[in-house]
Protein backbone atom coordinates (compact mmCIF):
# COMPACT_ATOMS: atom_id res chain seq x y z
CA UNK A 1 55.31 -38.58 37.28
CA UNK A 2 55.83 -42.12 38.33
CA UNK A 3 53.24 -44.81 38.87
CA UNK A 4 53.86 -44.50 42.86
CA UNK A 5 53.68 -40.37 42.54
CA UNK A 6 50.51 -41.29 40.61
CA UNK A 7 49.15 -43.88 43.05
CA UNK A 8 49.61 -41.48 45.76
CA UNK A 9 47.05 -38.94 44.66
CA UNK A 10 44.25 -41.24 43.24
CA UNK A 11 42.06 -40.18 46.27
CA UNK A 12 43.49 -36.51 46.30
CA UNK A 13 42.04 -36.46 42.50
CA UNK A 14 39.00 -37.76 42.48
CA UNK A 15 37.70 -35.72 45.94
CA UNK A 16 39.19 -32.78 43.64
CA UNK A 17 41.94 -31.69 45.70
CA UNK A 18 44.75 -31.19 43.28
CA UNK A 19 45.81 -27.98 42.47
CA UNK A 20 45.72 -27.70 38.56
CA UNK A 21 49.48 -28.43 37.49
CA UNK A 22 49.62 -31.62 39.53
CA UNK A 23 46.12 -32.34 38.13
CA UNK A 24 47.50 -32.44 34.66
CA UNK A 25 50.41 -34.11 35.52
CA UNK A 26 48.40 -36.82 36.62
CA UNK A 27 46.10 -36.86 33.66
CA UNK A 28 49.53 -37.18 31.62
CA UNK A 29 50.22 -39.73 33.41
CA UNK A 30 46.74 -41.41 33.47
CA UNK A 31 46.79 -41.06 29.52
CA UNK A 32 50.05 -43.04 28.98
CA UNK A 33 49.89 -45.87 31.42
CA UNK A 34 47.18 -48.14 32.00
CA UNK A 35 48.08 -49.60 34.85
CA UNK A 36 46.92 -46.48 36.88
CA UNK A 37 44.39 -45.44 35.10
CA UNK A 38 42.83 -49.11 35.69
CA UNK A 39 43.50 -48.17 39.77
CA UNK A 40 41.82 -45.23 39.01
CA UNK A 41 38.68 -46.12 37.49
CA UNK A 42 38.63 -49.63 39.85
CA UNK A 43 38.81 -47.07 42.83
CA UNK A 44 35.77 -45.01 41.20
CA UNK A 45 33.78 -47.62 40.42
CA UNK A 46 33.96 -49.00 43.78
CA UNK A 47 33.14 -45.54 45.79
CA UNK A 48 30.54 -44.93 43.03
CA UNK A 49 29.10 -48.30 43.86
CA UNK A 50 29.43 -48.30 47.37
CA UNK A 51 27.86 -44.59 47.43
CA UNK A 52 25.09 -45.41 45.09
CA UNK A 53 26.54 -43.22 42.52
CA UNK A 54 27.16 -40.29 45.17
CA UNK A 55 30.55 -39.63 45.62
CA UNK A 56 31.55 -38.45 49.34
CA UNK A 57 34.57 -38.08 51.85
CA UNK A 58 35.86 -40.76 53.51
CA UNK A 59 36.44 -40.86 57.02
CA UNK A 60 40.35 -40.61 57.82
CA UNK A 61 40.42 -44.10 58.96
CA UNK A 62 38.71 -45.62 56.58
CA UNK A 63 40.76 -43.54 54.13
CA UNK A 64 43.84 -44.43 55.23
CA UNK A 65 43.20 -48.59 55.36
CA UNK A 66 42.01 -48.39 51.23
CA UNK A 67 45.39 -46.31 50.67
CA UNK A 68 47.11 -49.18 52.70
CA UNK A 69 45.00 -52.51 50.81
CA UNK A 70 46.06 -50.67 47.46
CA UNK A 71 49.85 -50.32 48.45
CA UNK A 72 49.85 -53.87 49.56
CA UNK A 73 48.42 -54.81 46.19
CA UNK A 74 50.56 -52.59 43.75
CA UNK A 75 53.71 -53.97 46.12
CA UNK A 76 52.37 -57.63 45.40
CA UNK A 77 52.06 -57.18 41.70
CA UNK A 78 55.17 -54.93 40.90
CA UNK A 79 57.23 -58.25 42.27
C-alpha cells in the first residue's frame, strides 16, 4: 500500500468501514511509516476533540472538504 492508497482510507478506517484484508493492509502500512500514522492519529485526535471524545459520522460535505484540506496539505509537503 502506498502513502496515497493509505491516505485515502483514513476516514474509511476509523468510521470502521474497511473490510478486514484492506484493514490490515493499512495497519501494515500504519506500522512502517510514520508519516501516516501521524495523519492518522492528528485526524483522531481532532474528531475526538471536536466530538468530546464521541466519535460520529460526518456529514458528506463536511467530509469531503477535510479529505480535500488533507490532500492539499500532503500535496504541499510531498514537494
Amino acid at each position: 500500500m502506498t502513502c496515497k492508497e493509505a491516505f485515502r482510507e483514513i476516514s474509511n478506517y476509523l468510521d470502521g468501514e474497511l473490510g478486514d484484508d484492506l484493514r490490515q493492509e493499512l495497519e501494515a502500512h500504519l506500522k512502517l511509516c510514520r508519516k501516516c500514522e501521524v495523519v492518522l492519529d492528528t485526524t483522531r485526535k481532532t474528531i475526538e476533540l471536536y466530538c468530546d471524545g464521541k466519535l460520529f459520522p460526518l456529514p458528506a460535505g463536511v467530509r469531503e472538504r477535510l479529505h480535500q484540506a488533507l490532500r492539499r496539505k500532503w500535496k504541499a509537503e510531498a514537494v
